[in-house]
PDB file of N, CA and C in Angstrom:
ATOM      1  N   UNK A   1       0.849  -1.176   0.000  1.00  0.00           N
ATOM      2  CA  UNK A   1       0.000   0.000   0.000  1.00  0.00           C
ATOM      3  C   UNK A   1       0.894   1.238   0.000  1.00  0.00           C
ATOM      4  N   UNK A   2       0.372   2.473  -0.245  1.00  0.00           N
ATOM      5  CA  UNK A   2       0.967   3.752  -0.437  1.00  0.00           C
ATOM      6  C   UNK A   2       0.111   4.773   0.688  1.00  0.00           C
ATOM      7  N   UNK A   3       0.886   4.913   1.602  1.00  0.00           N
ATOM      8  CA  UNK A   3       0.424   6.175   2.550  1.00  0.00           C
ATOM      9  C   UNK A   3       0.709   7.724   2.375  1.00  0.00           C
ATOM     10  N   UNK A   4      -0.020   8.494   2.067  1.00  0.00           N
ATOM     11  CA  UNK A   4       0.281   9.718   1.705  1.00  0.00           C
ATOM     12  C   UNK A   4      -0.304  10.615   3.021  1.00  0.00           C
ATOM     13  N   UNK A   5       1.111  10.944   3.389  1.00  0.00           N
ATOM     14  CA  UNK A   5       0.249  12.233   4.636  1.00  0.00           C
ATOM     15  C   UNK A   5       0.789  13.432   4.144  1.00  0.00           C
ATOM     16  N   UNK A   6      -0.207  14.345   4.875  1.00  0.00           N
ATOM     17  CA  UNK A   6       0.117  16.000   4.179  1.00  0.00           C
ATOM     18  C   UNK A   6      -0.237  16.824   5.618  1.00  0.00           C
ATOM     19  N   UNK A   7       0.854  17.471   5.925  1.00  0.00           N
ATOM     20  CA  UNK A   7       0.773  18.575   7.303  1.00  0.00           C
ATOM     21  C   UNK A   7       0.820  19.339   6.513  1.00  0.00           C
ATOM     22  N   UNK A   8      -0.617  20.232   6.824  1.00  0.00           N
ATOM     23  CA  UNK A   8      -0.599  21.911   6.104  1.00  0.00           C
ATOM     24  C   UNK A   8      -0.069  22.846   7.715  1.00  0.00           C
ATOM     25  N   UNK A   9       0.439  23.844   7.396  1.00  0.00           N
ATOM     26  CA  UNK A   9       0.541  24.963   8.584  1.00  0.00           C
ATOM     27  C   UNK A   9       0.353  26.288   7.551  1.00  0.00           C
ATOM     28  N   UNK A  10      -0.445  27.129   8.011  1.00  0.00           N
ATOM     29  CA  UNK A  10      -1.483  28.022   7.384  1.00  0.00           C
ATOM     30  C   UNK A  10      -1.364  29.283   8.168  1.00  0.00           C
ATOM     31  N   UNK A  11      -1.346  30.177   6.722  1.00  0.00           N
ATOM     32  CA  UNK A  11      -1.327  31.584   7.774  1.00  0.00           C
ATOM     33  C   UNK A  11      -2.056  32.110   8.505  1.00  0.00           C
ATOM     34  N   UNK A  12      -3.230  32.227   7.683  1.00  0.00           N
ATOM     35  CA  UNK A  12      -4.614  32.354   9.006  1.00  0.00           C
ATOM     36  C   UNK A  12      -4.650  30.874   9.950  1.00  0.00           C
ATOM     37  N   UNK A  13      -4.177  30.971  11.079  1.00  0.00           N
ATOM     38  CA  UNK A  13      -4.924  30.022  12.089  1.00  0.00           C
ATOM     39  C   UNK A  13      -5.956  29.677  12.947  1.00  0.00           C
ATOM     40  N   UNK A  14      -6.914  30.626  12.484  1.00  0.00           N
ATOM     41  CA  UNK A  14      -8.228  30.741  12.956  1.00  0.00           C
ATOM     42  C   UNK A  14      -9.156  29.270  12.739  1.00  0.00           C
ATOM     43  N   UNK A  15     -10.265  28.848  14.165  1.00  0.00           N
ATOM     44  CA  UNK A  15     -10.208  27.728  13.909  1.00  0.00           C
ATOM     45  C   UNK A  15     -11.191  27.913  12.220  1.00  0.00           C
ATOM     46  N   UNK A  16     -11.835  28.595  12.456  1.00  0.00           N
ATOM     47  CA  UNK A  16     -12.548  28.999  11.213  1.00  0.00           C
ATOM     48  C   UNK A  16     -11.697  28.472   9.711  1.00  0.00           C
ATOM     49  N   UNK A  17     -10.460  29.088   9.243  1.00  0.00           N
ATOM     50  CA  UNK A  17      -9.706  28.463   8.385  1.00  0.00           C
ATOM     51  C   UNK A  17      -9.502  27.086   8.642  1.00  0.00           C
ATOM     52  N   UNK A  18      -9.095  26.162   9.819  1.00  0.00           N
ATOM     53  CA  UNK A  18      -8.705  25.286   9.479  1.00  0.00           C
ATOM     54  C   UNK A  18     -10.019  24.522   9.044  1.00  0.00           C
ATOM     55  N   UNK A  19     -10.637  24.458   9.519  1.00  0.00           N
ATOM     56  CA  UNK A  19     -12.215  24.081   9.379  1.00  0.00           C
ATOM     57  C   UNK A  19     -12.403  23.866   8.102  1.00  0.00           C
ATOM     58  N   UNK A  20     -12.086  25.167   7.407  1.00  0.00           N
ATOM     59  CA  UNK A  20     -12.710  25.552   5.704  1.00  0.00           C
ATOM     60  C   UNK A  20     -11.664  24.235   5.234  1.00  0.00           C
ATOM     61  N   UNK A  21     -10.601  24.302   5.472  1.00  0.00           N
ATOM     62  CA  UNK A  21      -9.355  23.696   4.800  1.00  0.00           C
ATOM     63  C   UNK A  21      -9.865  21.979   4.849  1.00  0.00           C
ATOM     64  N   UNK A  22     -10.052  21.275   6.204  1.00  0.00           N
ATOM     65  CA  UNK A  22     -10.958  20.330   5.904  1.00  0.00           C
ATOM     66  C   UNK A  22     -11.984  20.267   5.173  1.00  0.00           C
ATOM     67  N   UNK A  23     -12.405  21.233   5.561  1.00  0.00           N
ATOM     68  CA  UNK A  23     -14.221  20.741   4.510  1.00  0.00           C
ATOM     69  C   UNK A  23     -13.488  20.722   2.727  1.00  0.00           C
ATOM     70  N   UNK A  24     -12.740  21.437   2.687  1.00  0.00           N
ATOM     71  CA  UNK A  24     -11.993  21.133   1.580  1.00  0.00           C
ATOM     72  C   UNK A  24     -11.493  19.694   0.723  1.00  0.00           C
ATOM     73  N   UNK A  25     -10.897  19.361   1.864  1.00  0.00           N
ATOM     74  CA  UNK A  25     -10.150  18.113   1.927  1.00  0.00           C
ATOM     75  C   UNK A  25     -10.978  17.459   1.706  1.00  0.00           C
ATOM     76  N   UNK A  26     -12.341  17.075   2.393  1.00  0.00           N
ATOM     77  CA  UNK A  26     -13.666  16.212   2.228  1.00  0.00           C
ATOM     78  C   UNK A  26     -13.945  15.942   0.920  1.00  0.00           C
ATOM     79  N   UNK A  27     -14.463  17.417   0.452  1.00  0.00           N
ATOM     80  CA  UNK A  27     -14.873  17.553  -0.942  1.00  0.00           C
ATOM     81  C   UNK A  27     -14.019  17.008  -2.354  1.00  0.00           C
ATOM     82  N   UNK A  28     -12.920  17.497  -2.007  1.00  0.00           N
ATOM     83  CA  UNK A  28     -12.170  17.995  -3.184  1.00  0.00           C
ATOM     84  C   UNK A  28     -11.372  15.780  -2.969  1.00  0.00           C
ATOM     85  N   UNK A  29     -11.035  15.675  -1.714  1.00  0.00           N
ATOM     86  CA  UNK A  29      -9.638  14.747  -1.862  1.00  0.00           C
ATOM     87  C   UNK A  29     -10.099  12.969  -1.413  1.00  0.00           C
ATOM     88  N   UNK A  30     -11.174  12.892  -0.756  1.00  0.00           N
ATOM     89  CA  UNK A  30     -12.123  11.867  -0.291  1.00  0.00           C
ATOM     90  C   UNK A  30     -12.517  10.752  -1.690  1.00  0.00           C
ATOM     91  N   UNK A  31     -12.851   9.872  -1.513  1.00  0.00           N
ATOM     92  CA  UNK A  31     -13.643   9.082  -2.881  1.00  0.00           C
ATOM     93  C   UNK A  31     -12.607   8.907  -4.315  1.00  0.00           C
ATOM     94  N   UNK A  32     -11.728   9.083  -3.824  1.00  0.00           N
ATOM     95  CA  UNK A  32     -10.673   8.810  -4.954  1.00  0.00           C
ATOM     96  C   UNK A  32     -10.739   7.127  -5.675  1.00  0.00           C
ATOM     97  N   UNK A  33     -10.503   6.808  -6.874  1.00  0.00           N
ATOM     98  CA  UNK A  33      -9.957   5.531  -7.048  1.00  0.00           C
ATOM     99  C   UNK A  33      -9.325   4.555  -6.190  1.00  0.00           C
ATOM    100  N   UNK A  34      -9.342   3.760  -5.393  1.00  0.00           N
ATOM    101  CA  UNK A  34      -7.846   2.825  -5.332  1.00  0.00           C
ATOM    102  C   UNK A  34      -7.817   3.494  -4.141  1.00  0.00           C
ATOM    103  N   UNK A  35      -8.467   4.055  -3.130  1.00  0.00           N
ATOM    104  CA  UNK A  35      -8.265   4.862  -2.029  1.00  0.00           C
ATOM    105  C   UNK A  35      -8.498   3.449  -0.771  1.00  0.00           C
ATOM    106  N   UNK A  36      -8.076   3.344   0.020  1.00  0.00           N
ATOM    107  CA  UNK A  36      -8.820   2.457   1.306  1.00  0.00           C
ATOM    108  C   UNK A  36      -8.805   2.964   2.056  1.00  0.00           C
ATOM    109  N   UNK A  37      -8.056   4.430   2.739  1.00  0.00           N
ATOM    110  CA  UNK A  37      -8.514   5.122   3.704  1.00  0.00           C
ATOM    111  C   UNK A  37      -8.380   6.316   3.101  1.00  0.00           C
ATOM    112  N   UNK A  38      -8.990   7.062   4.338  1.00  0.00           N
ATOM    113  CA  UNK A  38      -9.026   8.460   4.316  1.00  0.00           C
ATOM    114  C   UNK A  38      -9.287   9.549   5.208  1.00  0.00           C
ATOM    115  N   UNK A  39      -8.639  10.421   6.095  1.00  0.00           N
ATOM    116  CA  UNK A  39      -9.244  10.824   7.233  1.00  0.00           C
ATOM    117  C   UNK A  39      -8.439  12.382   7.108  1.00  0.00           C
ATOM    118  N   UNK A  40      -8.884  13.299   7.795  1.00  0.00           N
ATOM    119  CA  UNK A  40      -8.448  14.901   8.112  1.00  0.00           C
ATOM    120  C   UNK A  40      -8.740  14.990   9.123  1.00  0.00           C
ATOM    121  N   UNK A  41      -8.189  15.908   9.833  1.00  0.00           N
ATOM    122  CA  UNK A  41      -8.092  16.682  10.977  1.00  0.00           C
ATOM    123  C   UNK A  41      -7.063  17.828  11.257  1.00  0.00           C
ATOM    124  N   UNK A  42      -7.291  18.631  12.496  1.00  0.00           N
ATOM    125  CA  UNK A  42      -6.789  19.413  13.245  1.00  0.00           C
ATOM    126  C   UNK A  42      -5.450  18.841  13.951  1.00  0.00           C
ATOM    127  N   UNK A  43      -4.694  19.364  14.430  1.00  0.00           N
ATOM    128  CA  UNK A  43      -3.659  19.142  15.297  1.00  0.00           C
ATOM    129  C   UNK A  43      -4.150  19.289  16.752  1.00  0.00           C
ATOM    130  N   UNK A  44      -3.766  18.076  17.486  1.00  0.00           N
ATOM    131  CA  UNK A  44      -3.723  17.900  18.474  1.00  0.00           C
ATOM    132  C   UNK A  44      -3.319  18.773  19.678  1.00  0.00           C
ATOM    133  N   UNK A  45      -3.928  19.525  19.799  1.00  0.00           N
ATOM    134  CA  UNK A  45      -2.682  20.423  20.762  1.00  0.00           C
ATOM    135  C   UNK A  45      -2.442  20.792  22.360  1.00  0.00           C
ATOM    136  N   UNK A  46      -3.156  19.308  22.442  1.00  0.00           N
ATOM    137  CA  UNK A  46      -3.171  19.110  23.720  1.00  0.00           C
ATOM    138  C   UNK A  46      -2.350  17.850  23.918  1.00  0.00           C
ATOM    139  N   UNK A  47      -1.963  17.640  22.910  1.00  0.00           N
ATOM    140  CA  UNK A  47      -0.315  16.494  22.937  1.00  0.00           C
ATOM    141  C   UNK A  47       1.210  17.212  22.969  1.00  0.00           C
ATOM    142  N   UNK A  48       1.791  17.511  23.911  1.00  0.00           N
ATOM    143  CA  UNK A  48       3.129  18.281  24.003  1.00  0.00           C
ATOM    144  C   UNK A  48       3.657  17.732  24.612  1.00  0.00           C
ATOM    145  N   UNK A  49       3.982  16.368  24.254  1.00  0.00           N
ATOM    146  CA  UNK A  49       5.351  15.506  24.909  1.00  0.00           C
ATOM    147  C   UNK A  49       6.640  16.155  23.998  1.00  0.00           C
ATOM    148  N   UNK A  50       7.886  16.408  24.262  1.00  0.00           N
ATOM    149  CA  UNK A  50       8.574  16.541  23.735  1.00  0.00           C
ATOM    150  C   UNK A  50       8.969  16.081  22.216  1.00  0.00           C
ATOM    151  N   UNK A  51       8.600  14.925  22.052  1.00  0.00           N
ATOM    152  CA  UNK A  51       8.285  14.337  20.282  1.00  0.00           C
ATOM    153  C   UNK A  51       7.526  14.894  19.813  1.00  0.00           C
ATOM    154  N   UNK A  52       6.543  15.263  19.801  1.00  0.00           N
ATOM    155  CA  UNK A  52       5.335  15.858  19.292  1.00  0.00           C
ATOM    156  C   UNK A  52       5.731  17.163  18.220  1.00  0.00           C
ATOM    157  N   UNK A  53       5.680  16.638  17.189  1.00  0.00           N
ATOM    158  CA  UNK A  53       5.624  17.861  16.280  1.00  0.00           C
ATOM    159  C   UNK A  53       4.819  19.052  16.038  1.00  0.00           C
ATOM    160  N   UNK A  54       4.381  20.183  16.758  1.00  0.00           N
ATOM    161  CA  UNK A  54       2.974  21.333  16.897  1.00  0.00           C
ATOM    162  C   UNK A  54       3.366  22.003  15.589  1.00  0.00           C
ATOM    163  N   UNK A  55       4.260  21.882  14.717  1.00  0.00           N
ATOM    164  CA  UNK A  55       3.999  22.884  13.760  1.00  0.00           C
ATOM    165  C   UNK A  55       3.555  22.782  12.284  1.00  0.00           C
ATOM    166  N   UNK A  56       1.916  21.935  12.461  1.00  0.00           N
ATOM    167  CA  UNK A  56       0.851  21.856  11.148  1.00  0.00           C
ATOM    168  C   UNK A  56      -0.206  22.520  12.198  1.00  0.00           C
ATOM    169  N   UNK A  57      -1.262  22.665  11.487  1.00  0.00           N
ATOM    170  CA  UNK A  57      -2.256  23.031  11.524  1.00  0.00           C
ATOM    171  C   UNK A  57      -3.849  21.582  10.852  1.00  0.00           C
ATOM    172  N   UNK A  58      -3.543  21.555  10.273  1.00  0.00           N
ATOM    173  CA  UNK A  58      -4.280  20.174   9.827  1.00  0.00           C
ATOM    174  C   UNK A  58      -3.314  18.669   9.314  1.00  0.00           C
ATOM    175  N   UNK A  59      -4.199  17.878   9.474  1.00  0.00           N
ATOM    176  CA  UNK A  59      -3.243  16.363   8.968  1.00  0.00           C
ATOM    177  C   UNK A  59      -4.619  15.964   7.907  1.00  0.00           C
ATOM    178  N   UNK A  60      -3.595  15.755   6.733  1.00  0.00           N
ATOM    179  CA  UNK A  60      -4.627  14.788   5.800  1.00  0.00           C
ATOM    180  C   UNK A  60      -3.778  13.207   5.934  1.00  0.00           C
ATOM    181  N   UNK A  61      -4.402  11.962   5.666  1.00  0.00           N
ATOM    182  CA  UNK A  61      -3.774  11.152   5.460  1.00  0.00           C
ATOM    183  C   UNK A  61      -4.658  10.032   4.671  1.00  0.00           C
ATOM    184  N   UNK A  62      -4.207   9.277   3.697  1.00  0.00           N
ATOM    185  CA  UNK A  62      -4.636   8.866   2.519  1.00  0.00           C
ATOM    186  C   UNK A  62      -3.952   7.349   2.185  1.00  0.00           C
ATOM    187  N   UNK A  63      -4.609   6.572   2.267  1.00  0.00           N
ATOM    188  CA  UNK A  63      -3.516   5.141   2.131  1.00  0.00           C
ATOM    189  C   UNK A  63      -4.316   5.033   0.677  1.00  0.00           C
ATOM    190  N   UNK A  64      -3.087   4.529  -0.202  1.00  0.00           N
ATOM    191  CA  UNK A  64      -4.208   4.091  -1.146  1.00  0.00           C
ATOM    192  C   UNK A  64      -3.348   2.700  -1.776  1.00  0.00           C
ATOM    193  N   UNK A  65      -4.311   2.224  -2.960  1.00  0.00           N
ATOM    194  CA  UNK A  65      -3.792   0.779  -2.892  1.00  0.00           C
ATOM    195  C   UNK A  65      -2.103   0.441  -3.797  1.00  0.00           C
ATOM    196  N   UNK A  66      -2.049   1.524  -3.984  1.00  0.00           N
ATOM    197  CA  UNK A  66      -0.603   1.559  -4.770  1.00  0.00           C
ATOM    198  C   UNK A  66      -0.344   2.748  -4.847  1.00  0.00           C
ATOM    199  N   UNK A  67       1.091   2.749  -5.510  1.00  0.00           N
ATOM    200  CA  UNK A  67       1.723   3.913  -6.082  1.00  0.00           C
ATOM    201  C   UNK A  67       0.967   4.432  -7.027  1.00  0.00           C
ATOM    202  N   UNK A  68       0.712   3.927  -7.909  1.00  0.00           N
ATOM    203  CA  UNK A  68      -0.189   4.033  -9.423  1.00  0.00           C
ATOM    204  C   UNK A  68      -1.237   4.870  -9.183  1.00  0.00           C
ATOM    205  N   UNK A  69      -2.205   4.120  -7.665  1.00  0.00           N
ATOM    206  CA  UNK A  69      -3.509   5.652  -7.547  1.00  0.00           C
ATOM    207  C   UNK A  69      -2.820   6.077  -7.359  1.00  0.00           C
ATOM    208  N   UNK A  70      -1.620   6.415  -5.997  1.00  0.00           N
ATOM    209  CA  UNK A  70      -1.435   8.158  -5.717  1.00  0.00           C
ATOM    210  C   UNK A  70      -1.371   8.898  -6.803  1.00  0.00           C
ATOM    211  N   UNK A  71      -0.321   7.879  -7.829  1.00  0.00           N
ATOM    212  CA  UNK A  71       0.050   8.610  -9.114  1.00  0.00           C
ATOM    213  C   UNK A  71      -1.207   9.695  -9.382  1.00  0.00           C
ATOM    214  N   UNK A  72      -2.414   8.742  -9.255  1.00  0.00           N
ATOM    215  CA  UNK A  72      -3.155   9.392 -10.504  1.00  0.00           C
ATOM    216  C   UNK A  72      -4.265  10.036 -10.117  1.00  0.00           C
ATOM    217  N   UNK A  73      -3.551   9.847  -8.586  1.00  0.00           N
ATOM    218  CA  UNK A  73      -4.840  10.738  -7.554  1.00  0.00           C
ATOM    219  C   UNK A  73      -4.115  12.229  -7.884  1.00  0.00           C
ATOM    220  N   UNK A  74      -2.650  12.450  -7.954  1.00  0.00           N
ATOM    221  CA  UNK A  74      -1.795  13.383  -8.057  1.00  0.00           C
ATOM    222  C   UNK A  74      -2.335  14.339  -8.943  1.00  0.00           C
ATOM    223  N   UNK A  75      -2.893  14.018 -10.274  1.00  0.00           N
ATOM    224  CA  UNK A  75      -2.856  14.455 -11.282  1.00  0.00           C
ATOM    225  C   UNK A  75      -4.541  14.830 -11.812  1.00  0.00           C
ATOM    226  N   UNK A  76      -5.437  14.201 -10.988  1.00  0.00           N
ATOM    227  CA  UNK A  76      -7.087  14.260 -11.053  1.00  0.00           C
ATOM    228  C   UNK A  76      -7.104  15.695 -10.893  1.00  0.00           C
ATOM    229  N   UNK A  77      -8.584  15.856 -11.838  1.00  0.00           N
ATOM    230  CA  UNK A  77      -9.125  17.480 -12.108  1.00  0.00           C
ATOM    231  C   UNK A  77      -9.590  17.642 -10.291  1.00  0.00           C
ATOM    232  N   UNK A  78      -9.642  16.848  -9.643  1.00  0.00           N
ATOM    233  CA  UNK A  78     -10.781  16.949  -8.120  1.00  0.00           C
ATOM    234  C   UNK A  78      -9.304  17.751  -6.631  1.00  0.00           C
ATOM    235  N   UNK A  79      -8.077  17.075  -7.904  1.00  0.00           N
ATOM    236  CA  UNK A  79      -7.341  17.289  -6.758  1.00  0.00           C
ATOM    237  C   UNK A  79      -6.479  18.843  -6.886  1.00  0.00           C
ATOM    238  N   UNK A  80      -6.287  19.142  -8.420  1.00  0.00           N
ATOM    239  CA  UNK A  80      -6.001  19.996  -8.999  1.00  0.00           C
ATOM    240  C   UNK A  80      -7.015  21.451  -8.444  1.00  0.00           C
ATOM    241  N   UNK A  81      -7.682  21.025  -8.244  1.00  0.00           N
ATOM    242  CA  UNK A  81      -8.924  22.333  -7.736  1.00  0.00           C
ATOM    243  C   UNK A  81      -9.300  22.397  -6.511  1.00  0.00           C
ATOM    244  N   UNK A  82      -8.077  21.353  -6.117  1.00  0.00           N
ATOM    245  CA  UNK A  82      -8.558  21.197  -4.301  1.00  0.00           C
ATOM    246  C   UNK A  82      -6.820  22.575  -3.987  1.00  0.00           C
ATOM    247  N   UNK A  83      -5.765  22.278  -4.921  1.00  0.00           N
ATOM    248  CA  UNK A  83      -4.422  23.243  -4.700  1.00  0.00           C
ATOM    249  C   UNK A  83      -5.223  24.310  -4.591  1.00  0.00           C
ATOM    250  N   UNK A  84      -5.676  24.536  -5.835  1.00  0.00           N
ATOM    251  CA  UNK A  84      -5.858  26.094  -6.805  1.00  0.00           C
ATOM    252  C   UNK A  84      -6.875  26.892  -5.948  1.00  0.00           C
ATOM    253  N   UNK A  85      -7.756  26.233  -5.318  1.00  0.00           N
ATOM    254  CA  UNK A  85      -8.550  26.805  -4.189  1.00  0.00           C
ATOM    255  C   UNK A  85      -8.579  27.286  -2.912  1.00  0.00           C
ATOM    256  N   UNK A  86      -7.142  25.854  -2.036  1.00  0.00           N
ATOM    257  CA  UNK A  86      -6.530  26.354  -1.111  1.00  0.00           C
ATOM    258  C   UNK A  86      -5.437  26.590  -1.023  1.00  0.00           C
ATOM    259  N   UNK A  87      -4.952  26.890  -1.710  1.00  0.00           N
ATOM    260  CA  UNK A  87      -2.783  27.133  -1.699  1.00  0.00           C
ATOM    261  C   UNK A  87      -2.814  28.740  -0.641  1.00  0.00           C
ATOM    262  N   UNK A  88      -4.011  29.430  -1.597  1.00  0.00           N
ATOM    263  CA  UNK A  88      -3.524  31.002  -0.845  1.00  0.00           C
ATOM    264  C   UNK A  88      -2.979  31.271   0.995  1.00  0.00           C
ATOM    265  N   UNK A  89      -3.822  30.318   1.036  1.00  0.00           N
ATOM    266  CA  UNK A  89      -3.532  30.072   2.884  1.00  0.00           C
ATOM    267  C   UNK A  89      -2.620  28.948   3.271  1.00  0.00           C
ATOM    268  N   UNK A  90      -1.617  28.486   2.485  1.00  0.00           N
ATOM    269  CA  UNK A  90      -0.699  27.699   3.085  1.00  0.00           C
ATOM    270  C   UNK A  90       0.566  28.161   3.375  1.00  0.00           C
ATOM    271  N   UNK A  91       0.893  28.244   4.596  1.00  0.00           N
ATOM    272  CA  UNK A  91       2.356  29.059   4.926  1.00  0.00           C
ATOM    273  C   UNK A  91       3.383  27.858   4.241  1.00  0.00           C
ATOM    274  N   UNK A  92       3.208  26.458   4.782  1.00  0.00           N
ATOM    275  CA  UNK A  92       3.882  25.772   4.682  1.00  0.00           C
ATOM    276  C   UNK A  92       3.153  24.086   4.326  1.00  0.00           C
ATOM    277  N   UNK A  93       3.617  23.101   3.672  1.00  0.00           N
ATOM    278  CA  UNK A  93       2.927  22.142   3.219  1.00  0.00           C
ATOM    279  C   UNK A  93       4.163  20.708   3.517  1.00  0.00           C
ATOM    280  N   UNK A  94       3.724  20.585   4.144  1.00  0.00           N
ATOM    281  CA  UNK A  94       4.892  19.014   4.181  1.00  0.00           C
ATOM    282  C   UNK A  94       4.184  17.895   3.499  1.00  0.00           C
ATOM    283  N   UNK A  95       4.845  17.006   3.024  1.00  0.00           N
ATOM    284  CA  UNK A  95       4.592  16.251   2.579  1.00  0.00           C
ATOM    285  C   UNK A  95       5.281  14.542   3.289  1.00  0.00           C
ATOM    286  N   UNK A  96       4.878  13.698   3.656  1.00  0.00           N
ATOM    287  CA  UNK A  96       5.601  12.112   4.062  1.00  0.00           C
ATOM    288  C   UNK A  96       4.859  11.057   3.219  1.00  0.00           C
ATOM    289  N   UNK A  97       5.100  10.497   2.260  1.00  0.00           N
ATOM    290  CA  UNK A  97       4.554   9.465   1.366  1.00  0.00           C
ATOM    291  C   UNK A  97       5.716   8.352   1.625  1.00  0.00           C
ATOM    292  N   UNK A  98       5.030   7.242   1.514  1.00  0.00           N
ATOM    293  CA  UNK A  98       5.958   5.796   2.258  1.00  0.00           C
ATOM    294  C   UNK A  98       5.267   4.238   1.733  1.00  0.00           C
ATOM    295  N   UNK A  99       5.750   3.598   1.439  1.00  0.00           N
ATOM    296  CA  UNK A  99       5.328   2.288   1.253  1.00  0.00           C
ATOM    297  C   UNK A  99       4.890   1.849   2.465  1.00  0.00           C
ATOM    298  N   UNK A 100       3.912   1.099   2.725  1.00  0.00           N
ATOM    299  CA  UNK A 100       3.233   0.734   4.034  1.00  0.00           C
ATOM    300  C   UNK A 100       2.966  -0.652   3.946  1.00  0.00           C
ATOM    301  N   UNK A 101       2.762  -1.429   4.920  1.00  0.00           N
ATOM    302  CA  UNK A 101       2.340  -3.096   5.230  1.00  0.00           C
ATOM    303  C   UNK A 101       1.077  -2.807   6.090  1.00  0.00           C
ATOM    304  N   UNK A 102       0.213  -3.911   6.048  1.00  0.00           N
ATOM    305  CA  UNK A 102      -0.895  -4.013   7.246  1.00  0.00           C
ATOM    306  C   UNK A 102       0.104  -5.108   7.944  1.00  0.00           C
ATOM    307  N   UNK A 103      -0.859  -4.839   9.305  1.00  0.00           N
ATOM    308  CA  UNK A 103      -0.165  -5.985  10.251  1.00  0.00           C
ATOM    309  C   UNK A 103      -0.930  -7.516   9.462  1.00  0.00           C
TER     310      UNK A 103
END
Protein backbone atom coordinates (compact mmCIF):
# COMPACT_ATOMS: atom_id res chain seq x y z
CA UNK A 1 0.00 0.00 0.00
CA UNK A 2 0.97 3.75 -0.44
CA UNK A 3 0.42 6.17 2.55
CA UNK A 4 0.28 9.72 1.71
CA UNK A 5 0.25 12.23 4.64
CA UNK A 6 0.12 16.00 4.18
CA UNK A 7 0.77 18.57 7.30
CA UNK A 8 -0.60 21.91 6.10
CA UNK A 9 0.54 24.96 8.58
CA UNK A 10 -1.48 28.02 7.38
CA UNK A 11 -1.33 31.58 7.77
CA UNK A 12 -4.61 32.35 9.01
CA UNK A 13 -4.92 30.02 12.09
CA UNK A 14 -8.23 30.74 12.96
CA UNK A 15 -10.21 27.73 13.91
CA UNK A 16 -12.55 29.00 11.21
CA UNK A 17 -9.71 28.46 8.38
CA UNK A 18 -8.70 25.29 9.48
CA UNK A 19 -12.21 24.08 9.38
CA UNK A 20 -12.71 25.55 5.70
CA UNK A 21 -9.36 23.70 4.80
CA UNK A 22 -10.96 20.33 5.90
CA UNK A 23 -14.22 20.74 4.51
CA UNK A 24 -11.99 21.13 1.58
CA UNK A 25 -10.15 18.11 1.93
CA UNK A 26 -13.67 16.21 2.23
CA UNK A 27 -14.87 17.55 -0.94
CA UNK A 28 -12.17 17.99 -3.18
CA UNK A 29 -9.64 14.75 -1.86
CA UNK A 30 -12.12 11.87 -0.29
CA UNK A 31 -13.64 9.08 -2.88
CA UNK A 32 -10.67 8.81 -4.95
CA UNK A 33 -9.96 5.53 -7.05
CA UNK A 34 -7.85 2.82 -5.33
CA UNK A 35 -8.27 4.86 -2.03
CA UNK A 36 -8.82 2.46 1.31
CA UNK A 37 -8.51 5.12 3.70
CA UNK A 38 -9.03 8.46 4.32
CA UNK A 39 -9.24 10.82 7.23
CA UNK A 40 -8.45 14.90 8.11
CA UNK A 41 -8.09 16.68 10.98
CA UNK A 42 -6.79 19.41 13.24
CA UNK A 43 -3.66 19.14 15.30
CA UNK A 44 -3.72 17.90 18.47
CA UNK A 45 -2.68 20.42 20.76
CA UNK A 46 -3.17 19.11 23.72
CA UNK A 47 -0.32 16.49 22.94
CA UNK A 48 3.13 18.28 24.00
CA UNK A 49 5.35 15.51 24.91
CA UNK A 50 8.57 16.54 23.73
CA UNK A 51 8.29 14.34 20.28
CA UNK A 52 5.33 15.86 19.29
CA UNK A 53 5.62 17.86 16.28
CA UNK A 54 2.97 21.33 16.90
CA UNK A 55 4.00 22.88 13.76
CA UNK A 56 0.85 21.86 11.15
CA UNK A 57 -2.26 23.03 11.52
CA UNK A 58 -4.28 20.17 9.83
CA UNK A 59 -3.24 16.36 8.97
CA UNK A 60 -4.63 14.79 5.80
CA UNK A 61 -3.77 11.15 5.46
CA UNK A 62 -4.64 8.87 2.52
CA UNK A 63 -3.52 5.14 2.13
CA UNK A 64 -4.21 4.09 -1.15
CA UNK A 65 -3.79 0.78 -2.89
CA UNK A 66 -0.60 1.56 -4.77
CA UNK A 67 1.72 3.91 -6.08
CA UNK A 68 -0.19 4.03 -9.42
CA UNK A 69 -3.51 5.65 -7.55
CA UNK A 70 -1.43 8.16 -5.72
CA UNK A 71 0.05 8.61 -9.11
CA UNK A 72 -3.16 9.39 -10.50
CA UNK A 73 -4.84 10.74 -7.55
CA UNK A 74 -1.80 13.38 -8.06
CA UNK A 75 -2.86 14.46 -11.28
CA UNK A 76 -7.09 14.26 -11.05
CA UNK A 77 -9.12 17.48 -12.11
CA UNK A 78 -10.78 16.95 -8.12
CA UNK A 79 -7.34 17.29 -6.76
CA UNK A 80 -6.00 20.00 -9.00
CA UNK A 81 -8.92 22.33 -7.74
CA UNK A 82 -8.56 21.20 -4.30
CA UNK A 83 -4.42 23.24 -4.70
CA UNK A 84 -5.86 26.09 -6.80
CA UNK A 85 -8.55 26.81 -4.19
CA UNK A 86 -6.53 26.35 -1.11
CA UNK A 87 -2.78 27.13 -1.70
CA UNK A 88 -3.52 31.00 -0.84
CA UNK A 89 -3.53 30.07 2.88
CA UNK A 90 -0.70 27.70 3.09
CA UNK A 91 2.36 29.06 4.93
CA UNK A 92 3.88 25.77 4.68
CA UNK A 93 2.93 22.14 3.22
CA UNK A 94 4.89 19.01 4.18
CA UNK A 95 4.59 16.25 2.58
CA UNK A 96 5.60 12.11 4.06
CA UNK A 97 4.55 9.46 1.37
CA UNK A 98 5.96 5.80 2.26
CA UNK A 99 5.33 2.29 1.25
CA UNK A 100 3.23 0.73 4.03
CA UNK A 101 2.34 -3.10 5.23
CA UNK A 102 -0.90 -4.01 7.25
CA UNK A 103 -0.16 -5.99 10.25
Amino acid sequence: MFAHNVFFSLNDRSDAAKAKLVAACKKYLDGHPNTLFFAVGVLAEDCTRPLNDLNFNVALHVIFTDKAAHDAYQQADRHQTFISESKDNWRKVRVFDSYVEAK
